[in-house]
Protein backbone atom coordinates (compact mmCIF):
# COMPACT_ATOMS: atom_id res chain seq x y z
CA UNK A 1 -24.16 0.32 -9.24
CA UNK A 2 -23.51 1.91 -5.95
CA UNK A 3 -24.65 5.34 -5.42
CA UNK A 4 -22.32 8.11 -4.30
CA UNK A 5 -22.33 8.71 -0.31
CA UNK A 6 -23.58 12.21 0.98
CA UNK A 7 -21.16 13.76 3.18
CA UNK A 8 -22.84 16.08 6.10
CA UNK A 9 -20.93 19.36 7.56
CA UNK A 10 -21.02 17.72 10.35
CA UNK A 11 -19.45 14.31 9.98
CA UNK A 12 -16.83 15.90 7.75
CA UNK A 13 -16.37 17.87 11.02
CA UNK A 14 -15.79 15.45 13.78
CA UNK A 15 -13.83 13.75 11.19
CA UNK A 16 -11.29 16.35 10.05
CA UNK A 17 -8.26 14.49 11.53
CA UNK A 18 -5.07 12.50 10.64
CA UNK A 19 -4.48 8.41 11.29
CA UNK A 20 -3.26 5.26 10.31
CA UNK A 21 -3.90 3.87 6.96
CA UNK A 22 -3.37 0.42 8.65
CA UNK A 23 -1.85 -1.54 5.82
CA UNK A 24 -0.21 -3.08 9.40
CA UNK A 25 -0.91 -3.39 12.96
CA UNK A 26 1.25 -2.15 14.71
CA UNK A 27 1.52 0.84 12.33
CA UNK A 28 5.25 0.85 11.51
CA UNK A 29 6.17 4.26 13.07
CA UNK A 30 6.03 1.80 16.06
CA UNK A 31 8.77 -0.50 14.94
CA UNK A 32 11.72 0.25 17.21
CA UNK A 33 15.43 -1.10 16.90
CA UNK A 34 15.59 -3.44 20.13
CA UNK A 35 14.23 -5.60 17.21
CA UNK A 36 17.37 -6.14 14.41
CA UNK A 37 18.75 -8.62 12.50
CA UNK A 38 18.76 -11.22 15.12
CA UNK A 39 14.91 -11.12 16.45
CA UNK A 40 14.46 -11.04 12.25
CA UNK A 41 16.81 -14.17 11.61
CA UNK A 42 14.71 -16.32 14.66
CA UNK A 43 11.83 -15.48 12.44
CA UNK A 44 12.88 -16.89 10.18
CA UNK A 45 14.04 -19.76 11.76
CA UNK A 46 10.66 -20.64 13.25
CA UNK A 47 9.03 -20.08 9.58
CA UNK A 48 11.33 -22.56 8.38
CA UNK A 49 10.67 -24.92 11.04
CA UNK A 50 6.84 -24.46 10.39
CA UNK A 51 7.32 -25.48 6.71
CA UNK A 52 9.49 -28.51 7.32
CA UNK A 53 6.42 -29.33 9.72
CA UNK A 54 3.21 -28.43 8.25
CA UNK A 55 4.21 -28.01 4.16
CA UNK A 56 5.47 -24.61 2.26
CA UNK A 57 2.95 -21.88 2.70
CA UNK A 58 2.62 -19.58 -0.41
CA UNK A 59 4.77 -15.76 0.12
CA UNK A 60 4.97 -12.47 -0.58
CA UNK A 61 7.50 -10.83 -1.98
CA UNK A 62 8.66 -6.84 -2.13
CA UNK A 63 11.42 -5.56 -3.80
CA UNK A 64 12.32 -1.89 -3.29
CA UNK A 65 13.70 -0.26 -6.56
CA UNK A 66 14.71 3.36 -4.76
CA UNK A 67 16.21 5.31 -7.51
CA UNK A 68 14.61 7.98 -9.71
CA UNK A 69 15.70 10.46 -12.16
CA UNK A 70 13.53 13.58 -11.02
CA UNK A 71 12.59 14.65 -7.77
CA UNK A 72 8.62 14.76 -7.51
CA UNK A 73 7.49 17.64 -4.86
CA UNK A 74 5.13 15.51 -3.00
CA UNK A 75 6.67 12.34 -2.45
CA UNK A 76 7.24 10.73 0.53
CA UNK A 77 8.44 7.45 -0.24
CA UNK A 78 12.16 6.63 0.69
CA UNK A 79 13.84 7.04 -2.91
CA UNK A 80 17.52 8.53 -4.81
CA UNK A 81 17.53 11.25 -7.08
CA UNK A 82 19.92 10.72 -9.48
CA UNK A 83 21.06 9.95 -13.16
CA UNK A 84 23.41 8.13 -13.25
CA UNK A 85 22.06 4.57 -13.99
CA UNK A 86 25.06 2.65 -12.80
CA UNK A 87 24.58 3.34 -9.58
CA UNK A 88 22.03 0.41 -9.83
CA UNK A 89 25.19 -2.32 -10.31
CA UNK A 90 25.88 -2.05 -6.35
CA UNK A 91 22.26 -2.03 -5.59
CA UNK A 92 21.12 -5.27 -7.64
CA UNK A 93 23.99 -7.45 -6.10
CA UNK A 94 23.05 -6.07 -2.76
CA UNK A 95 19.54 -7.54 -3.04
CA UNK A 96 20.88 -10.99 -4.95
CA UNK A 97 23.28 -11.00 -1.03
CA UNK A 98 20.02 -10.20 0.30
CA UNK A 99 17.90 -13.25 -1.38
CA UNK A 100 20.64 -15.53 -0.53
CA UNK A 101 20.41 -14.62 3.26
CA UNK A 102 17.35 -15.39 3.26
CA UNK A 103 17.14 -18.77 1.18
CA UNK A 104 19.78 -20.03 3.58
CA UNK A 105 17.31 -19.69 6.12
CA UNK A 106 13.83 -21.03 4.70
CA UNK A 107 14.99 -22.61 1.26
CA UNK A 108 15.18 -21.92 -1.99
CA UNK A 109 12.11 -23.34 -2.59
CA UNK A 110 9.48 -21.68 -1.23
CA UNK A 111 6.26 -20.73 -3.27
CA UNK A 112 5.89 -16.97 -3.92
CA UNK A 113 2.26 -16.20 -4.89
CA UNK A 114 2.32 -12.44 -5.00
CA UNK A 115 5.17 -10.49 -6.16
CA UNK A 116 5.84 -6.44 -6.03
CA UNK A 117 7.93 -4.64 -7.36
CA UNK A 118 7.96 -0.51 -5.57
CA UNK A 119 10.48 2.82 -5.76
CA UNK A 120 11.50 5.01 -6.07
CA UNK A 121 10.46 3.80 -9.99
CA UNK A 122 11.81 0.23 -10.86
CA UNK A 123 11.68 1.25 -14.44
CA UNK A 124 14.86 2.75 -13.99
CA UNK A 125 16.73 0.05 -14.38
CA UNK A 126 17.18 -1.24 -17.42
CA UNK A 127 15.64 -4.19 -19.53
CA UNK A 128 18.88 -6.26 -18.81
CA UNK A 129 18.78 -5.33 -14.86
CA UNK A 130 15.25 -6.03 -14.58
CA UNK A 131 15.95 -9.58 -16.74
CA UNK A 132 18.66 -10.73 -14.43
CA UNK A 133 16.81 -9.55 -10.65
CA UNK A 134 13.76 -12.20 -11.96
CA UNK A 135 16.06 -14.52 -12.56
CA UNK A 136 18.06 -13.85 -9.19
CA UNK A 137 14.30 -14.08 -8.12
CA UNK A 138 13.60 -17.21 -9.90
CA UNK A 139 16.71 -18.62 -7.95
CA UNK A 140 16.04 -17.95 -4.40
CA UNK A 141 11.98 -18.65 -4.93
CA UNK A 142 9.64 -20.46 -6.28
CA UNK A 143 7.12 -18.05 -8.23
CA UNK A 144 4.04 -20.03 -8.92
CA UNK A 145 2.44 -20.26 -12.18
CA UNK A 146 -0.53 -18.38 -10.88
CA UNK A 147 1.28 -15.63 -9.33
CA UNK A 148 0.32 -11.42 -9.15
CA UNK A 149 3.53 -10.07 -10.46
CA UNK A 150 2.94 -6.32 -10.66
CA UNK A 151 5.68 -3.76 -11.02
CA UNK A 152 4.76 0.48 -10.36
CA UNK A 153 5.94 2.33 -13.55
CA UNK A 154 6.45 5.52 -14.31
CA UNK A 155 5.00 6.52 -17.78
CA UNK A 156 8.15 8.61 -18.89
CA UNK A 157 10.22 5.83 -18.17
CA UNK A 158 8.68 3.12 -20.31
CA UNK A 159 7.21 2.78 -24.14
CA UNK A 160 5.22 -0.17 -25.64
CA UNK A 161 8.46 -2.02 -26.47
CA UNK A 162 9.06 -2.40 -22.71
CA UNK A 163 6.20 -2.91 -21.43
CA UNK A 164 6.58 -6.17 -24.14
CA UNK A 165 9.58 -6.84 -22.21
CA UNK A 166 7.77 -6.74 -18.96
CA UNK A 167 5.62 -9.12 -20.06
CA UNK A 168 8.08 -11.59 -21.42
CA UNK A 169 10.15 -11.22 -18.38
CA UNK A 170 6.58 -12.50 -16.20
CA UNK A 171 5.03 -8.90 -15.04
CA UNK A 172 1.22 -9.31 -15.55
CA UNK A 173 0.00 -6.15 -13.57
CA UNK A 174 0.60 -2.63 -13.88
CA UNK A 175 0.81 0.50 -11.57
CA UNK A 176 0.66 3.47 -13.73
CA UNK A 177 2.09 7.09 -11.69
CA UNK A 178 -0.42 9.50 -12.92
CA UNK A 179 -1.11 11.90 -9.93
CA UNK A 180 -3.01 14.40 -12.49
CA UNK A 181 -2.60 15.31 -16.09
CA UNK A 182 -3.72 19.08 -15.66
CA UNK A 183 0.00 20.93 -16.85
CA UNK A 184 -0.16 23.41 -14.08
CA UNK A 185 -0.83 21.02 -11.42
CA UNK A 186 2.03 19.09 -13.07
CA UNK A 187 4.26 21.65 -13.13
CA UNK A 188 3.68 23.01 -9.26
CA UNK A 189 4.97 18.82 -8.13
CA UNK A 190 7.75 18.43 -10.84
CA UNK A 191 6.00 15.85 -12.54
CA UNK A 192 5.26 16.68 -16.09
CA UNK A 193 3.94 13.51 -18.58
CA UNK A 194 1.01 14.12 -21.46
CA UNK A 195 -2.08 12.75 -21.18
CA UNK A 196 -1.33 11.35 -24.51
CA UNK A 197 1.72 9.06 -23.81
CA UNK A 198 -0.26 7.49 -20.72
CA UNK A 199 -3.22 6.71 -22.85
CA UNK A 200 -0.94 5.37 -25.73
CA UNK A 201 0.69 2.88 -22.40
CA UNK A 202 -2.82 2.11 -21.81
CA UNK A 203 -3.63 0.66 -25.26
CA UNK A 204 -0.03 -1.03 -25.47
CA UNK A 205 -0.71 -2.66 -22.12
CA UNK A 206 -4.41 -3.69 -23.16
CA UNK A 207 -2.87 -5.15 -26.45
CA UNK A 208 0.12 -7.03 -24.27
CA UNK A 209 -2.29 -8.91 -22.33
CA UNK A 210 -1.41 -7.63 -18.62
CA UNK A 211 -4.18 -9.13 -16.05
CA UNK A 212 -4.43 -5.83 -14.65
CA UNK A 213 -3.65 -2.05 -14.87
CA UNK A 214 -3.75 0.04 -11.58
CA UNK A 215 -4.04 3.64 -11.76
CA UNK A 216 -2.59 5.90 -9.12
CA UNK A 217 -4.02 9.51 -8.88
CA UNK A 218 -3.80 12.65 -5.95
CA UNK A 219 -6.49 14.80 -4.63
CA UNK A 220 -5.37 17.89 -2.92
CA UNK A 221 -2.15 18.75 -5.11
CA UNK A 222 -1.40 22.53 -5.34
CA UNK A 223 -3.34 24.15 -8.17
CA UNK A 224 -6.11 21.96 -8.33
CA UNK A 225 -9.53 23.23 -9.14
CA UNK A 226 -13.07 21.40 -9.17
CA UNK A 227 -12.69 22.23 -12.92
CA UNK A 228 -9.52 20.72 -13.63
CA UNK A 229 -9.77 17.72 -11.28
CA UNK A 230 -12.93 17.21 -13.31
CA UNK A 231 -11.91 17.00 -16.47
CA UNK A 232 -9.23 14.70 -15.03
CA UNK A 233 -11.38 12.30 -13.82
CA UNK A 234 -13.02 12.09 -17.19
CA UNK A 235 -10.28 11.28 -18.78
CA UNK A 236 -8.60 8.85 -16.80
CA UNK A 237 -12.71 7.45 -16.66
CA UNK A 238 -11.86 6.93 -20.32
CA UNK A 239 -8.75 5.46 -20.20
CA UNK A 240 -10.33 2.72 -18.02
CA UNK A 241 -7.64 1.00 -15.75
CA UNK A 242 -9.00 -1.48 -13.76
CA UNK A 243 -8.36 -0.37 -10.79
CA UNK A 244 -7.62 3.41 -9.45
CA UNK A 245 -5.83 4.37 -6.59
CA UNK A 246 -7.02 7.76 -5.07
CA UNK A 247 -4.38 8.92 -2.52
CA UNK A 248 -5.39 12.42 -0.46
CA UNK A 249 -2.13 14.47 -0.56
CA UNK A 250 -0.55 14.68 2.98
CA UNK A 251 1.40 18.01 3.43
CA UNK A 252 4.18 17.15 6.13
CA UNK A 253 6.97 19.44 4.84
CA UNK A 254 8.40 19.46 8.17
CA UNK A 255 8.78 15.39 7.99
CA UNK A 256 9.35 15.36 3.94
CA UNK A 257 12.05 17.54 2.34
CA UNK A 258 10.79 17.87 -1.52
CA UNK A 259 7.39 18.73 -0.05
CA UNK A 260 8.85 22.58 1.12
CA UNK A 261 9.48 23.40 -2.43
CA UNK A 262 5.47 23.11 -3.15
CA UNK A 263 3.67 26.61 -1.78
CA UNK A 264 1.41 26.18 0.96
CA UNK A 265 -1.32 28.10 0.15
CA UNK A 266 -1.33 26.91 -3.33
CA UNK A 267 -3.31 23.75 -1.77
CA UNK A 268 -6.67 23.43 -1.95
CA UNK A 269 -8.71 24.51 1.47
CA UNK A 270 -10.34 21.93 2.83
CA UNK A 271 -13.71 22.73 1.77
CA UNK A 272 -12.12 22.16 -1.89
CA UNK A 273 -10.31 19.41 -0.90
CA UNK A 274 -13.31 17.40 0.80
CA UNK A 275 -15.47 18.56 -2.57
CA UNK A 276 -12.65 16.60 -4.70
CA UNK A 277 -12.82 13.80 -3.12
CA UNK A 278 -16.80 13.58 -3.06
CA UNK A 279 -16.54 14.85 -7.46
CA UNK A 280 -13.84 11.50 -7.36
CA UNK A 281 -16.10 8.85 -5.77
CA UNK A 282 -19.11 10.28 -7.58
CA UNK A 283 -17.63 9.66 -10.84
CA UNK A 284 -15.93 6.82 -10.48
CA UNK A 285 -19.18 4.85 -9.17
CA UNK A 286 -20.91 6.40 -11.51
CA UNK A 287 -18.96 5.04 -14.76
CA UNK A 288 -19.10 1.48 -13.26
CA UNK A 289 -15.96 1.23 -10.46
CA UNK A 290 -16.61 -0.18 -7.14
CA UNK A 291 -15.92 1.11 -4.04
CA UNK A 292 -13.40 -1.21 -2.19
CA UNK A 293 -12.76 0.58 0.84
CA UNK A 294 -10.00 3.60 1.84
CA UNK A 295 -8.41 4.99 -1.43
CA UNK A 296 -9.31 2.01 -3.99
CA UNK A 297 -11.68 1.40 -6.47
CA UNK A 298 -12.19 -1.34 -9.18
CA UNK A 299 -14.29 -2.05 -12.18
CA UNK A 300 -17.18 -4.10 -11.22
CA UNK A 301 -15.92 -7.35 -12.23
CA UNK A 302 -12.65 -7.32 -11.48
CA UNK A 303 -11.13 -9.56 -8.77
CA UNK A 304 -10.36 -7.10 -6.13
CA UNK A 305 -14.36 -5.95 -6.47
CA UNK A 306 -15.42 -9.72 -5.97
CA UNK A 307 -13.40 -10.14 -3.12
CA UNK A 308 -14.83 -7.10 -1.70
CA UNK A 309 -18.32 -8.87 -2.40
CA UNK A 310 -17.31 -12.27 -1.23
CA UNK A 311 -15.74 -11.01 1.80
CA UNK A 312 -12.82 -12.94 1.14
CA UNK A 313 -10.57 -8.88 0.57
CA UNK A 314 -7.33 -8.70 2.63
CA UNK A 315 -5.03 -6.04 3.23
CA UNK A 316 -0.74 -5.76 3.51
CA UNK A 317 1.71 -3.06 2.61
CA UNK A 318 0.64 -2.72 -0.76
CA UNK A 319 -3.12 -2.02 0.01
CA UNK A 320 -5.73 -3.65 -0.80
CA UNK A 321 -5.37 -7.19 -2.21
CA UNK A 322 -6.89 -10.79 -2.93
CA UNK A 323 -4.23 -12.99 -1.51
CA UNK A 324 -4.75 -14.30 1.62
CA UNK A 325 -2.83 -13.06 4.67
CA UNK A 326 0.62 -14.56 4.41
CA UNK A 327 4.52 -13.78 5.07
CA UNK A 328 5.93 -11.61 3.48
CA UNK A 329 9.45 -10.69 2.80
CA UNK A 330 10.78 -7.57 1.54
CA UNK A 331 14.38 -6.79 0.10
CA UNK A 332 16.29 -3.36 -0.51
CA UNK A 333 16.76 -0.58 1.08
CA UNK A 334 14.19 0.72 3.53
CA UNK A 335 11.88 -2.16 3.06
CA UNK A 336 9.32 -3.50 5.19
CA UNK A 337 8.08 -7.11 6.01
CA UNK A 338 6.41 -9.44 8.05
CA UNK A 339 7.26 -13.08 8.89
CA UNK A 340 5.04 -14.54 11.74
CA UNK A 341 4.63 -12.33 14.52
CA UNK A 342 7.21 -10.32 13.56
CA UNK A 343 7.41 -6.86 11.03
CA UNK A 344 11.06 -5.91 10.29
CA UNK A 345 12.03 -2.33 8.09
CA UNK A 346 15.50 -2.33 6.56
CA UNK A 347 18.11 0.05 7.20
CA UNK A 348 16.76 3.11 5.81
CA UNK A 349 19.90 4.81 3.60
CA UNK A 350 22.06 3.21 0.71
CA UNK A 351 25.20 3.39 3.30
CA UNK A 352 23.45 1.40 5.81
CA UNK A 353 22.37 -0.90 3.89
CA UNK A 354 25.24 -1.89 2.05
CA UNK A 355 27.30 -2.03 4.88
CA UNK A 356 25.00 -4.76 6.52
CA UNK A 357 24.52 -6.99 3.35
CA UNK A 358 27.85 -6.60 2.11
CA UNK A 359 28.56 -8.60 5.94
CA UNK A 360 26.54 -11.54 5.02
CA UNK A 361 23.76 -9.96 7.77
CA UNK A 362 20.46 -8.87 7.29
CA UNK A 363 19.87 -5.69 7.06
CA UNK A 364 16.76 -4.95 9.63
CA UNK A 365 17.36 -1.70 11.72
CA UNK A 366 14.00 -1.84 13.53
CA UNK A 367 11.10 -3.89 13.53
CA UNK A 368 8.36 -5.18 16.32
CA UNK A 369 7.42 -8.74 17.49
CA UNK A 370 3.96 -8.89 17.90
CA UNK A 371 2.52 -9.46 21.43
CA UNK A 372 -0.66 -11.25 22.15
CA UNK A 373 -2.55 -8.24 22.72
CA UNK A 374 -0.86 -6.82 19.33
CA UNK A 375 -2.08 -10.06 16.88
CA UNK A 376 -5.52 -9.48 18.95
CA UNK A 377 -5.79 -5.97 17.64
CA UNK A 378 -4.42 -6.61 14.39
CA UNK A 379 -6.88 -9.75 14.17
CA UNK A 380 -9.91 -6.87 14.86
CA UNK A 381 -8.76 -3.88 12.84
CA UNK A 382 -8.02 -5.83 9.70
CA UNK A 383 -11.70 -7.07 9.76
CA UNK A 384 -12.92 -4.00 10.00
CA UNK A 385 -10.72 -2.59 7.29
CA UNK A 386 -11.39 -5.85 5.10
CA UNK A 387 -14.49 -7.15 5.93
CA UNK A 388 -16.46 -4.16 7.21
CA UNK A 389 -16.81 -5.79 10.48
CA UNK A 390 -16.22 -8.67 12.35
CA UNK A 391 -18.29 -11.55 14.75
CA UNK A 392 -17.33 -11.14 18.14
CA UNK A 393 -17.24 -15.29 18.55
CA UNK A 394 -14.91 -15.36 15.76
CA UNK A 395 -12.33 -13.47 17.73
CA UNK A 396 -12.99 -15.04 20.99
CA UNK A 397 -12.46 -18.10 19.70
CA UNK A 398 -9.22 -17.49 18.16
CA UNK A 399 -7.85 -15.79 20.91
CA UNK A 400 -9.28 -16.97 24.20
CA UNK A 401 -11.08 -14.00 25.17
CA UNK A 402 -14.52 -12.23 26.44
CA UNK A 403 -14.97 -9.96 23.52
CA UNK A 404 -17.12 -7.31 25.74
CA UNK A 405 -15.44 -7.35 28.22
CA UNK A 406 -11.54 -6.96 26.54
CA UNK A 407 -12.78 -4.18 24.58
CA UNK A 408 -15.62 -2.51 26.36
CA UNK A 409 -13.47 0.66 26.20
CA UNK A 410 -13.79 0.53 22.52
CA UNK A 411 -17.08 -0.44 22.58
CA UNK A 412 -18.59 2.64 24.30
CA UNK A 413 -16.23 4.53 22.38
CA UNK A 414 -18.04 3.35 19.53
CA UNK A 415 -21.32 4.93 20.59
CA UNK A 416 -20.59 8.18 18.84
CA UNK A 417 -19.64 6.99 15.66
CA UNK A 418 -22.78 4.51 15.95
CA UNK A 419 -24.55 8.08 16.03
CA UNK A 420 -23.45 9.43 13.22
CA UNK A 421 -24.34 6.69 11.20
CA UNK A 422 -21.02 5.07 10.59
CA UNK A 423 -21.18 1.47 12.07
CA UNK A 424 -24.19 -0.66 13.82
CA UNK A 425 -23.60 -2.85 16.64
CA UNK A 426 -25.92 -5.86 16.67
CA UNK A 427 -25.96 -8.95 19.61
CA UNK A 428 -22.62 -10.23 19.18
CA UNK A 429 -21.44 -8.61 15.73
CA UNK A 430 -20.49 -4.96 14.41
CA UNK A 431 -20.92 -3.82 11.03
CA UNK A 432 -19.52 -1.02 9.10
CA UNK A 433 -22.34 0.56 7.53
CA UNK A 434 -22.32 2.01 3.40
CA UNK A 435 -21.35 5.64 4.95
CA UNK A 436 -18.93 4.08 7.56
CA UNK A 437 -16.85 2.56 4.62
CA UNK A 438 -15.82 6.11 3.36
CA UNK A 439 -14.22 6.63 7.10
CA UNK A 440 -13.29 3.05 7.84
CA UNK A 441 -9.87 3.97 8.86
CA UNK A 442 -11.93 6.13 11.83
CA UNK A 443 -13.45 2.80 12.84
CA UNK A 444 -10.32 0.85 12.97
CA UNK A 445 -8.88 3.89 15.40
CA UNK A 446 -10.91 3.41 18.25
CA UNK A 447 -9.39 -0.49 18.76
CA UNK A 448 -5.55 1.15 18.21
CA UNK A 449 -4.25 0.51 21.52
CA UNK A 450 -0.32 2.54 20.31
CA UNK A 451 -2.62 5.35 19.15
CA UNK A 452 -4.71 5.22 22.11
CA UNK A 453 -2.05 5.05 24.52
CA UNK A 454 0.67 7.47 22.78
CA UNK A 455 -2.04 10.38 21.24
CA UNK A 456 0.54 10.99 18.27
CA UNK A 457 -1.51 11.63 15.38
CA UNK A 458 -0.39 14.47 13.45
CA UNK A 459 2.60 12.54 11.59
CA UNK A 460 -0.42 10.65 9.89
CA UNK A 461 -2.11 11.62 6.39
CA UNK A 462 -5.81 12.89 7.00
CA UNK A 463 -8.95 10.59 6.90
CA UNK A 464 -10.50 12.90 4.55
């Protein structure tokens, strides 16, 4: 069992600042729109031409589900409030337009081994929707027999009999919303569900056979109290999903509309909120979860805590993960992806976005192609993030370079954290150390050349 870190006044100090969470490089807030549809179509192009050359290589898909029936205060995902459920009719032929756009490109037979499905809450549509976008899935791609197929639910939209029909329709992974179950804390983010009906989704889903059940929870809501994050822990501790999710609130009212309507100062200080997050880890290690690095944790023998072991973990838009670092394409609104070199984001309201698909184009606003010093970087920081470090030769190798002497910036840089205990630099290696892992994303900073050269870090959630 791993034992819980000790935090120092000090670290916590020097630490006490926003950044990338780094599920890309370039972060996407660098995307800009002298990449569009064209730059994204060439991508997709060369992938093609790659298959055809070298074999199919296995995908990832997204699918962006952006409609919810209740506003919750501290979201800042892109999503539409609304009820009225056939709004969803436009949407779901949009993204069949969308699938087809792309299968003209690369084939309709290319192997999909991890499917998402994100919102918004993709539970809002209904059994039948859901039923017919896998089979417009089905249609476009190949989803192998082994494939993740996880879908994010929200526990007041679903009941045992659907998560049956999840199954049957090939989900076999779960993303519970949970946040917090404390009723005042509920109330203050507009996001009130009973302990009670999550646990009963728990059992159902246990009973149903899903692979995996994710939990997502928030530290640093308004109204929460060492008490009543507590007993929260020991309940969702007794629930026992296989995974958790611990996300630290980010307050950026000015950047998210629903977040003005929570009150400032009730958040917890950040005393309180660093003494959450060290109560969370504590407690979590302590009834058998490993940490995996940034927000996650796992039970001990789940996958994602072997691959974490084996050094095999990798990391895309979705977090941490166990598939191998591979294409991925993303449909709907707002949606990002990756083919290549190359991240595109889709246009970023329901207007735009119809208006491009419903023209037979794609509907990229903005995106990035990767230059050599970019997949460098990206090479680096997803080591550290993944594997806790990386062997200099490694990366000289793949990309033709001195390694001290391309980043001997970074490496003196280093120096301080290496004095604080975070990472050790050995002959030709670095190494995150235990402590390091709880501020990995601090490590990965110092080699972020955008960050670096632009100094914009407030838009960012903090580290701690």
């Amino acid at each position: 069992m791993q034992s819980p870190p000790s935090f120092s006044r000090e670290i916590l100090a020097r630490l006490d600042k926003n950044g990338p969470r780094y599920t890309s490089y370039p972060t996407a807030d660098r995307y800009d729109t002298g990449f569009g549809p064209a730059q994204y179509r060439e991508a997709l192009i060369r992938r093609a031409q790659g298959s055809a050359q070298d074999g199919p290589r296995p995908l990832s898909l997204y699918v962006h589900i952006p409609f919810c029936e209740s506003l919750c205060y501290y979201c800042a995902c892109n999503k539409v409030i609304t009820r009225h459920h056939e709004r969803a009719v436009r949407y779901l032929d949009a993204l069949q337009r969308e699938m087809a756009l792309h299968a003209g490109l690369i084939g309709n037979d290319e192997p999909v081994s991890q499917l998402h499905f994100g919102g918004g809450t993709p539970t809002f549509l209904s059994d039948e929707e859901l039923g017919g976008l896998m089979a417009a899935l089905r249609s476009h791609f190949r989803l192998l027999p082994d494939a993740e197929v996880s879908i994010e639910v929200d526990p007041r939209t679903v009941s045992a009999e659907r998560l049956a029909q999840l199954a049957r329709l090939g989900f076999n992974r779960l993303s519970l919303g949970v946040q917090d179950f404390d009723p005042a804390v509920q109330r203050a983010v507009h996001r009130i569900q009973s302990y009670e009906s999550v646990r009963d989704l728990m059992h159902s889903a246990r009973a149903l056979g899903f692979a995996s059940v994710n939990m997502d929870l928030i530290y640093g809501l308004p109204l929460q109290t060492p008490e009543s994050f507590a007993r929260m822990l020991d309940q969702v501790c007794g629930l026992r999903p296989d995974r958790i999710a611990l996300y630290g609130y980010a307050h950026l009212p000015e950047r998210f509309k629903p977040q003005r309507r929570i009150v400032s100062a009730e958040l917890p200080d950040g005393e309180t909120r660093v003494a959450l997050l060290g109560t969370a880890i504590a407690r979590f290690l302590d009834a058998g979860y490993d940490y995996i690095g940034m927000d996650h944790f796992a039970l001990h023998d789940d996958a994602l805590a072997r691959a974490k072991r084996e050094g095999c973990l990798h990391r895309n838009f979705q977090g941490y993960s166990t598939q191998p670092d591979c294409d991925l394409i993303a449909l709907g609104v707002s949606a990002i992806g990756r083919v290549g070199a190359a991240y595109g984001q889709n246009a970023k309201t329901l207007d735009d976005y119809y208006a491009r698909i419903e023209q037979d184009e794609f509907a990229v606003e903005r995106g990035l192609a990767m230059s050599a010093d970019d997949q460098l970087r990206r090479d680096v920081i997803m080591a550290i993030m993944c594997q806790g470090g990386l062997e200099f030769d490694s990366i000289e190798q793949a990309h033709g370079i001195a390694f001290d002497a391309y980043f001997s910036a970074e490496l003196e840089a280093l120096q301080d954290l290496a004095g604080m205990g975070l990472v050790q630099r050995e002959p030709g290696a670095l190494h995150v150390t235990g402590l390091g892992w709880y501020f990995v994303r601090a490590v990965a900073m110092i080699f972020d050349r955008h960050l670096r050269e632009r100094r914009t870090q407030a838009q960012y959630s903090r580290i701690v």
